[in-house]
N, C-alpha and C. Protein backbone atom coordinates (compact mmCIF):
# COMPACT_ATOMS: atom_id res chain seq x y z
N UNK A 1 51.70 58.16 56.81
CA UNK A 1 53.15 58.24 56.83
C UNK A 1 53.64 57.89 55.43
N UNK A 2 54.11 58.87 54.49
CA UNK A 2 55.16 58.51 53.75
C UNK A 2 56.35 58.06 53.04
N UNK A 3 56.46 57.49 53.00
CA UNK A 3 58.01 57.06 52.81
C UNK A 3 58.80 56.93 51.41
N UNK A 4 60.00 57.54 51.10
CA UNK A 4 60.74 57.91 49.75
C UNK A 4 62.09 57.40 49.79
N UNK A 5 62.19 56.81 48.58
CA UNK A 5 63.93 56.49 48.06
C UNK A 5 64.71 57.52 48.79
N UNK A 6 65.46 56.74 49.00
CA UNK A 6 67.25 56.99 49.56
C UNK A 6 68.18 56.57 48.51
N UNK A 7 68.45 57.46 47.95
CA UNK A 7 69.59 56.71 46.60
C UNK A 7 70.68 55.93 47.92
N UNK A 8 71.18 55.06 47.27
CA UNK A 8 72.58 54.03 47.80
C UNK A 8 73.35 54.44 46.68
N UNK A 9 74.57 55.22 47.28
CA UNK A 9 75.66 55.23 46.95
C UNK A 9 76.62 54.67 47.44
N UNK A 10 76.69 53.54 47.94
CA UNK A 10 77.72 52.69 48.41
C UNK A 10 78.16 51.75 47.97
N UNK A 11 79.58 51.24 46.99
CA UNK A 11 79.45 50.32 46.27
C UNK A 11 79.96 48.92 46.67
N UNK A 12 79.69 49.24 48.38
CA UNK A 12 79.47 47.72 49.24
C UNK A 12 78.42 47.26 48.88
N UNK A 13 77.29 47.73 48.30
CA UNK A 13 75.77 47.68 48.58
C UNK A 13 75.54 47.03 47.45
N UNK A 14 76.38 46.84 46.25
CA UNK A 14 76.49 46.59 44.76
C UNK A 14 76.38 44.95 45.41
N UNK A 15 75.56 44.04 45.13
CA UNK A 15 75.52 42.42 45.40
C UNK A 15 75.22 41.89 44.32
N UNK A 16 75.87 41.03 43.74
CA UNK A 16 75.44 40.09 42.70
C UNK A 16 73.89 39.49 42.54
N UNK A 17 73.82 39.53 41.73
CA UNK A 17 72.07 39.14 41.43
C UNK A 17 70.63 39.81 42.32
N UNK A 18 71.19 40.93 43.44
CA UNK A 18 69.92 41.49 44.00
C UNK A 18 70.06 42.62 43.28
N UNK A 19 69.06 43.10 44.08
CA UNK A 19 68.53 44.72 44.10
C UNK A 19 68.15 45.13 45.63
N UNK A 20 68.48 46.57 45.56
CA UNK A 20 68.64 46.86 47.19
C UNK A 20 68.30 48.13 46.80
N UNK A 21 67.35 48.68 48.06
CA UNK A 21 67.02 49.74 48.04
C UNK A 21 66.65 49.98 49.85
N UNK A 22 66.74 51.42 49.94
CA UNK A 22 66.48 52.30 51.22
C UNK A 22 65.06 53.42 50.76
N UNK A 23 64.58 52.78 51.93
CA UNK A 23 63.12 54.25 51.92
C UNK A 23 63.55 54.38 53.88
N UNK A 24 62.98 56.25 53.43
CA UNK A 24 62.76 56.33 54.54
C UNK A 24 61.85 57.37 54.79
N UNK A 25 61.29 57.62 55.68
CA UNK A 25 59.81 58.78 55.96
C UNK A 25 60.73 60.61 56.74
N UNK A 26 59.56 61.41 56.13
CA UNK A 26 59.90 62.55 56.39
C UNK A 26 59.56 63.13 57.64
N UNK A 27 59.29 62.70 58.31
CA UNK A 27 58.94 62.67 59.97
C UNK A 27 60.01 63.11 60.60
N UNK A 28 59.37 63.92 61.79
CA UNK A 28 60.18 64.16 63.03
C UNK A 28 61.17 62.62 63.60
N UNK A 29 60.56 61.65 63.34
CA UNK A 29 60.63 60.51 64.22
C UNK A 29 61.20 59.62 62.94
N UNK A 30 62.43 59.14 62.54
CA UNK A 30 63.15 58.89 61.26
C UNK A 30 62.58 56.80 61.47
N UNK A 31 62.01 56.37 60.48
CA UNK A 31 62.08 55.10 60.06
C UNK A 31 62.75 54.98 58.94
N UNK A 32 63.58 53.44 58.97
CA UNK A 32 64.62 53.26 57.74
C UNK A 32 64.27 51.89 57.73
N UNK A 33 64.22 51.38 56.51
CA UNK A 33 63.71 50.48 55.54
C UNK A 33 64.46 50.26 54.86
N UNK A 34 65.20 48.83 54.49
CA UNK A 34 66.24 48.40 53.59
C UNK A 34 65.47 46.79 52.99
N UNK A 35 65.43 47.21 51.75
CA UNK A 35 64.97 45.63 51.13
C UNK A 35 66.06 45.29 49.81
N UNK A 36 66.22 43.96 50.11
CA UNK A 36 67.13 42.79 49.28
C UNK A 36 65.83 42.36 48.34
N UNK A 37 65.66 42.91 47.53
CA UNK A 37 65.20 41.34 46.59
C UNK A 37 66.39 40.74 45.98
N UNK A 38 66.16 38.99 45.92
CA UNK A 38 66.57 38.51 45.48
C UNK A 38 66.08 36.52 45.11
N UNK A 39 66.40 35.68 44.67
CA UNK A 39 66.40 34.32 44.64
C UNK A 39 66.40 34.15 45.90
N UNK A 40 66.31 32.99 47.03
CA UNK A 40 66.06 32.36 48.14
C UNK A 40 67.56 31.89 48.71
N UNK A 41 68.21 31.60 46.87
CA UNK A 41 69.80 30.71 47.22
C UNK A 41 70.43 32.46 47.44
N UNK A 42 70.21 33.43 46.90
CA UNK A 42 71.24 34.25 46.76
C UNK A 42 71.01 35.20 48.28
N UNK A 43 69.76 35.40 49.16
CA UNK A 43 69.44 35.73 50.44
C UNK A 43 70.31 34.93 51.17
N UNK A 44 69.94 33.22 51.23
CA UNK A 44 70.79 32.80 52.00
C UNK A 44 72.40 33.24 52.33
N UNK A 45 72.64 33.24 50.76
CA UNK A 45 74.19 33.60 50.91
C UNK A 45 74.50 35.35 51.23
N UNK A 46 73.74 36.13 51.19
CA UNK A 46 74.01 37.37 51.88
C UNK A 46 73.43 38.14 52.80
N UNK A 47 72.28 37.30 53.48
CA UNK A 47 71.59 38.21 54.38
C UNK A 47 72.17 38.75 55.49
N UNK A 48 73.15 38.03 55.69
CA UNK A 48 73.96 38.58 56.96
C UNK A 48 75.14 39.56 56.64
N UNK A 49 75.80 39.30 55.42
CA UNK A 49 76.43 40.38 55.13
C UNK A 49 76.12 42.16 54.78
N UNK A 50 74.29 41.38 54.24
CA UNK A 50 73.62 42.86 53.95
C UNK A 50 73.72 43.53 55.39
N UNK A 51 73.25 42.43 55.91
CA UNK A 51 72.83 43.00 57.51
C UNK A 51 73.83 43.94 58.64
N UNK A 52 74.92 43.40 57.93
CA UNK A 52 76.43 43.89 58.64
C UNK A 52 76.67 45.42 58.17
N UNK A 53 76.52 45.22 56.50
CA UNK A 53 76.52 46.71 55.66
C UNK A 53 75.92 47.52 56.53
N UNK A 54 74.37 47.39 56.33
CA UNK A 54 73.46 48.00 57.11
C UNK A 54 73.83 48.52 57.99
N UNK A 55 74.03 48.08 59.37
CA UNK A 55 74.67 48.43 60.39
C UNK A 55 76.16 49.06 60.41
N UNK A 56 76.95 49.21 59.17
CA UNK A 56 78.39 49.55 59.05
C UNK A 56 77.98 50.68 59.00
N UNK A 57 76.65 51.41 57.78
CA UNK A 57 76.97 52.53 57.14
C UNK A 57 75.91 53.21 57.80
N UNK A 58 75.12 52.42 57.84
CA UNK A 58 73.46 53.52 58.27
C UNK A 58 73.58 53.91 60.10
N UNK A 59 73.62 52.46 60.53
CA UNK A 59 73.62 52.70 62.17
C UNK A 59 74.88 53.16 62.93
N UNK A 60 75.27 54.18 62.16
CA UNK A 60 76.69 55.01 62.86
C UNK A 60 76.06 56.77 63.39
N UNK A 61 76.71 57.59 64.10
CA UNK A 61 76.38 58.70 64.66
C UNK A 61 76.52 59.16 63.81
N UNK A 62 76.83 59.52 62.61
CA UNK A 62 77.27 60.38 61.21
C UNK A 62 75.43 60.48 60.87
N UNK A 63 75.31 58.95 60.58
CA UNK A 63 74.12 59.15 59.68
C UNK A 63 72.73 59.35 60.47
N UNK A 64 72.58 58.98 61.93
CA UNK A 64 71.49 58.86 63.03
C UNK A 64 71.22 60.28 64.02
N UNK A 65 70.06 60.29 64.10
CA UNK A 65 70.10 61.24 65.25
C UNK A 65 70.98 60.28 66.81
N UNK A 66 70.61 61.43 67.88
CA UNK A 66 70.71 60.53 69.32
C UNK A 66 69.48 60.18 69.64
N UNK A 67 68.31 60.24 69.21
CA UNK A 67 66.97 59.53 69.58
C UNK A 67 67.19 58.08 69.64
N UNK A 68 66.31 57.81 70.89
CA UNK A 68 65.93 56.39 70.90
C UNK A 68 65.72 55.74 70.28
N UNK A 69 64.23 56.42 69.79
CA UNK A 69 63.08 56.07 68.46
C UNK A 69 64.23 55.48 67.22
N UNK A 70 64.57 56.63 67.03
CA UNK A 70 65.56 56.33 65.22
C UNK A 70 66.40 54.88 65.34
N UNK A 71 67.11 54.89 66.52
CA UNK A 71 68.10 53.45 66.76
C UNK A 71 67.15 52.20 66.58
N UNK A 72 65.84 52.37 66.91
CA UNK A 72 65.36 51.16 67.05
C UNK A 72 64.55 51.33 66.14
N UNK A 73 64.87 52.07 65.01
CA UNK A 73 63.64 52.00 63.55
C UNK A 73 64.23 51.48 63.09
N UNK A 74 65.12 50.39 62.64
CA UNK A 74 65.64 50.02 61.10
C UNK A 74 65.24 48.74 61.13
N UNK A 75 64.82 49.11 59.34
CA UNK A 75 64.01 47.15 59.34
C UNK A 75 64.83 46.92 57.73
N UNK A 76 64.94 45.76 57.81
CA UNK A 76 65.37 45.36 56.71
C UNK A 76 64.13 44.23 56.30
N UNK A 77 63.64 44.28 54.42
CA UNK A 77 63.24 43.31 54.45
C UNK A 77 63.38 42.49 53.02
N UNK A 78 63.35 41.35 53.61
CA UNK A 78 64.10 40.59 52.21
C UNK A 78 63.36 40.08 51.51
N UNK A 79 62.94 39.84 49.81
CA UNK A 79 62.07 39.92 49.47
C UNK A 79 62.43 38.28 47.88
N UNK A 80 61.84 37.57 47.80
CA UNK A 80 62.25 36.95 47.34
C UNK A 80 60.76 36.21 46.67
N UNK A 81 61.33 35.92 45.17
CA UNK A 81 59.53 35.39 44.23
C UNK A 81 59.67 33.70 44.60
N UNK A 82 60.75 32.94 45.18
CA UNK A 82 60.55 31.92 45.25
C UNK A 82 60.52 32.05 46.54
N UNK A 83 60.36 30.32 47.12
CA UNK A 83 60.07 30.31 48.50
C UNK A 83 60.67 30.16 49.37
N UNK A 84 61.08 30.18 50.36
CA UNK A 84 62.10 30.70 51.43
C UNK A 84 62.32 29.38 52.34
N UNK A 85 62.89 28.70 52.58
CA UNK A 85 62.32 27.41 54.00
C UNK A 85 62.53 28.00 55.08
N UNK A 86 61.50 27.10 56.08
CA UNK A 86 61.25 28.11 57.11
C UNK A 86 62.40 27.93 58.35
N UNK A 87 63.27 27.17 57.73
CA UNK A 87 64.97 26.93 58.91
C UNK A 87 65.33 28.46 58.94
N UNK A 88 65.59 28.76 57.05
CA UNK A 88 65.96 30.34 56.85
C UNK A 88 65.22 30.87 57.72
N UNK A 89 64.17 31.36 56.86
CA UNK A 89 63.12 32.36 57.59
C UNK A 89 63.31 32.54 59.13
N UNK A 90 63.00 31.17 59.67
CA UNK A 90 63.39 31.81 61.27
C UNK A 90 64.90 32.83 61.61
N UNK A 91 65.80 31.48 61.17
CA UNK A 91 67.33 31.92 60.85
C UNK A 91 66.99 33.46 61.19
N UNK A 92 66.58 34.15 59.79
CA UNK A 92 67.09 35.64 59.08
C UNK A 92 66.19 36.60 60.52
N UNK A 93 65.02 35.90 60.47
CA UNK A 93 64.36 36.82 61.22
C UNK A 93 64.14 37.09 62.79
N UNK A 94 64.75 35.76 63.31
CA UNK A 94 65.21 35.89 64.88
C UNK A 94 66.33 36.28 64.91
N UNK A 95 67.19 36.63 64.55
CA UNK A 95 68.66 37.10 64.07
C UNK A 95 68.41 38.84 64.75
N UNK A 96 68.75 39.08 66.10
CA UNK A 96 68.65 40.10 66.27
C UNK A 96 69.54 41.71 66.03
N UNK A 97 70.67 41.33 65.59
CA UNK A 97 71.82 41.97 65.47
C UNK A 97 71.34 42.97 64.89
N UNK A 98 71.74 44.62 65.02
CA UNK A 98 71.32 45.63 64.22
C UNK A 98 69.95 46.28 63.55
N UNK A 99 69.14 45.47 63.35
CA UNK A 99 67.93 45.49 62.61
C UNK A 99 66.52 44.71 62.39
N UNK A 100 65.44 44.91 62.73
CA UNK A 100 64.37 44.31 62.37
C UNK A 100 64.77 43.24 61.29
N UNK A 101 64.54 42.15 60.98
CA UNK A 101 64.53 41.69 59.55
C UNK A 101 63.52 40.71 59.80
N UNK A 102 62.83 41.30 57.98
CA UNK A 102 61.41 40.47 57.73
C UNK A 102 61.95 39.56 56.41
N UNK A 103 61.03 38.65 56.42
CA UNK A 103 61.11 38.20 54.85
C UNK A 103 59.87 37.40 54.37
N UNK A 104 59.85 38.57 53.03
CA UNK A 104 58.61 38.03 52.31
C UNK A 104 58.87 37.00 51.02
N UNK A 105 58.72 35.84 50.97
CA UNK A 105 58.51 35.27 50.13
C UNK A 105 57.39 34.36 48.90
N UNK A 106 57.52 34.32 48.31
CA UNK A 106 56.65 33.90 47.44
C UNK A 106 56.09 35.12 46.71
N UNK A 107 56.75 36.08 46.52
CA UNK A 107 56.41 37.81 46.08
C UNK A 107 56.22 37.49 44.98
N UNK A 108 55.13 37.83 44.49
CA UNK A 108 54.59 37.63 43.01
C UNK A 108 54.31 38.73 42.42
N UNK A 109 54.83 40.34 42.75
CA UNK A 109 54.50 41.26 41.95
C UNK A 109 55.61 41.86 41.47
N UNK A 110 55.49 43.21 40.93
CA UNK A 110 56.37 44.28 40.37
C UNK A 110 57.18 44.91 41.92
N UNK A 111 58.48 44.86 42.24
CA UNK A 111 58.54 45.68 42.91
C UNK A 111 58.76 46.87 42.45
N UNK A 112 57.96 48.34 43.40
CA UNK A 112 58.30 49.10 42.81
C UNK A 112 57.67 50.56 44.25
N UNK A 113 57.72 51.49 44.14
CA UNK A 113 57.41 52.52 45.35
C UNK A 113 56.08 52.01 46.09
N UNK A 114 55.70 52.00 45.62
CA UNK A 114 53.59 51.78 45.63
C UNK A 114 54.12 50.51 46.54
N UNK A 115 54.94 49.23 45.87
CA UNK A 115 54.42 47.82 46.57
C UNK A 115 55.16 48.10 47.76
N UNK A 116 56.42 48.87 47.87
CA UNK A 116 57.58 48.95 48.93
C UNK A 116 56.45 49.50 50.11
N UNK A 117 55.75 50.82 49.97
CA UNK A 117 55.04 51.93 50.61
C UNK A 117 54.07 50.27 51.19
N UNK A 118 53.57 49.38 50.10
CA UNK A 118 52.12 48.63 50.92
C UNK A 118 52.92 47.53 51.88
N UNK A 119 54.31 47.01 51.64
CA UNK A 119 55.08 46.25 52.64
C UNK A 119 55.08 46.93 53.80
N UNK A 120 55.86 48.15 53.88
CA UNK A 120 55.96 48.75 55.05
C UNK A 120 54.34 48.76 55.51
N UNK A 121 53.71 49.43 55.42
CA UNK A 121 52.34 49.20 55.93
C UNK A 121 52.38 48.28 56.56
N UNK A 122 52.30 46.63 55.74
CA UNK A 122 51.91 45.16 56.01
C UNK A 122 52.88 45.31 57.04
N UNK A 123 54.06 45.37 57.36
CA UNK A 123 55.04 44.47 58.09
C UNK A 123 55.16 46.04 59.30
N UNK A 124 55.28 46.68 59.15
CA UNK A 124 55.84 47.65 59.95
C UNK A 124 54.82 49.18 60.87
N UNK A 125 54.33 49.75 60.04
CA UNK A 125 53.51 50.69 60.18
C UNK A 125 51.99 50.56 60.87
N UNK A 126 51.42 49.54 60.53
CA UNK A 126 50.12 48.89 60.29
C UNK A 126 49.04 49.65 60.31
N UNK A 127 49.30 51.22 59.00
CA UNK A 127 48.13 51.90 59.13
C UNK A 127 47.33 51.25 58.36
N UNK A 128 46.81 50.11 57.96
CA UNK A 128 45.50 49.55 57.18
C UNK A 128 44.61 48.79 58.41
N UNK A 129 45.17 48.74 59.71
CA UNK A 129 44.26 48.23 60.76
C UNK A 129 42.63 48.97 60.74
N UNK A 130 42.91 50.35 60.70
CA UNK A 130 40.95 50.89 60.73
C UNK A 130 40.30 50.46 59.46
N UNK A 131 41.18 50.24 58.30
CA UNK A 131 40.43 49.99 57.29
C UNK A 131 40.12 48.40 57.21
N UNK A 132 40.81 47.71 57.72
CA UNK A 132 40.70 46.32 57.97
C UNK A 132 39.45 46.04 58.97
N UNK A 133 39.78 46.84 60.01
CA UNK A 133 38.65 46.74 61.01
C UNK A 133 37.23 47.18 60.43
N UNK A 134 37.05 48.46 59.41
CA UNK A 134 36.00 48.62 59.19
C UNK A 134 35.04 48.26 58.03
N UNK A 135 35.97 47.01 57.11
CA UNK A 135 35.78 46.15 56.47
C UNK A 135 35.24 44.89 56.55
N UNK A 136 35.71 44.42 57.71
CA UNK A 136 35.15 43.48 58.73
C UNK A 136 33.62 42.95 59.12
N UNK A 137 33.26 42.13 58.65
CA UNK A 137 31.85 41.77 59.12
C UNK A 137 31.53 42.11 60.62
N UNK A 138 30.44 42.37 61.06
CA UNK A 138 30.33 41.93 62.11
C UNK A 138 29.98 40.33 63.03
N UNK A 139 30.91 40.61 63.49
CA UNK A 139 31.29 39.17 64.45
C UNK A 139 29.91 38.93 64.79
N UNK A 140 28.97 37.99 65.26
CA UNK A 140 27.85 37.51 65.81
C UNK A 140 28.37 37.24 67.43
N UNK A 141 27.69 37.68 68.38
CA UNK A 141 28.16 36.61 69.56
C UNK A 141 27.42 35.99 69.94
N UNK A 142 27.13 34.62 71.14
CA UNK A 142 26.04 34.10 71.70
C UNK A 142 27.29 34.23 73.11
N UNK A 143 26.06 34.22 74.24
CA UNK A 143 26.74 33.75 75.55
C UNK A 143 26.53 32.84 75.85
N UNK A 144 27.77 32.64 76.11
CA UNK A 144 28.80 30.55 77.03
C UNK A 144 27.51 30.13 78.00
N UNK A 145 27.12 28.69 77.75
CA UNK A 145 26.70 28.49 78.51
C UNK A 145 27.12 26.69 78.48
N UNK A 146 27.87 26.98 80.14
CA UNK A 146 28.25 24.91 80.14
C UNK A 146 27.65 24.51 80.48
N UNK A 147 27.98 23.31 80.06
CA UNK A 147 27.33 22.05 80.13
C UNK A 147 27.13 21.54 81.25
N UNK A 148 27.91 21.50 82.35
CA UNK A 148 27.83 21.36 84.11
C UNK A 148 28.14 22.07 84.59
N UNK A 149 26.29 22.90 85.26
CA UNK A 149 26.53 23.76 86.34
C UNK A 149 27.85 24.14 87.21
C-alpha cells in the first residue's frame, strides 16, 4: 500500500512552530493520515485543536466517500523529538473524537515521505508483520510438565 502527499491548503492548518502534513493511499478503500510534528509544549497546546480542524475539513461529505471503511480511516499522528509524558500521551491518544491519534515521541530522524510511509506501516498498516515474522528466530519449545501430579 502506498501512500502520497495531500498538499494542505487550508490556512487553519498554518500552526505556529509545527509542520503538518496529509498522506493518503490510492486505493479503492481511502486511508487518511495527518501528522503534527512539533515540541511536546507546542502538541500539548494544539492537539485538540488540530484534531477539531481535522474533523472540520476532512471528515465532512464534500471531502469522504459514504463508505464505512473511509469514516473510520483517519489517523492522526503526532510526532515530536522530545519526550511526551505519559498523562499527555494517554490524554491525546484515548481521546476518541474524530480520529485515530498516535504519538510518537522521542523521533530522532529526518521527517520526510520514506519515514511518514515507515510510521504508517509501524502504527497503522502493519505490512512488516511477514517480514518480522520471517526474521524471527525460531522459538525452541519444551512440554509443561508440573510439579504435582
Amino acid at each position: 500500500m502506498n501512500f502520497s502527499t495531500i498538499e494542505i491548503n487550508n490556512p487553519d492548518f498554518v500552526i505556529e512552530n509545527c509542520k503538518v502534513y496529509h498522506y493518503r493511499n490510492d486505493d479503492i478503500f481511502r486511508i487518511n493520515i495527518f501528522f503534527l510534528e512539533a515540541n511536546s509544549d507546542v502538541i500539548n497546546e494544539n492537539w485538540k485543536r488540530f484534531s477539531n480542524m481535522v474533523a472540520a475539513n476532512y471528515q465532512t461529505s464534500e471531502y469522504m466517500s459514504n463508505r464505512e471503511f473511509d469514516r473510520w480511516n483517519f489517523y492522526i499522528i503526532y510526532i515530536s523529538k522530545d519526550n511526551i509524558s505519559k498523562v499527555l500521551k494517554t490524554k491525546i491518544e484515548n481521546d476518541k473524537f474524530s480520529s485515530r491519534k498516535i504519538v510518537e515521541d522521542s523521533y530522532n530522524k529526518e521527517f520526510n515521505d520514506d519515514e511518514a510511509n515507515s510510521l504508517i506501516v509501524k502504527h497503522i498498516t502493519n505490512e512488516d508483520l511477514n517480514d518480522i515474522i520471517a526474521s524471527t528466530e525460531e522459538v525452541s519449545r519444551t512440554n509443561f510438565s508440573p510439579i504435582n501430579e
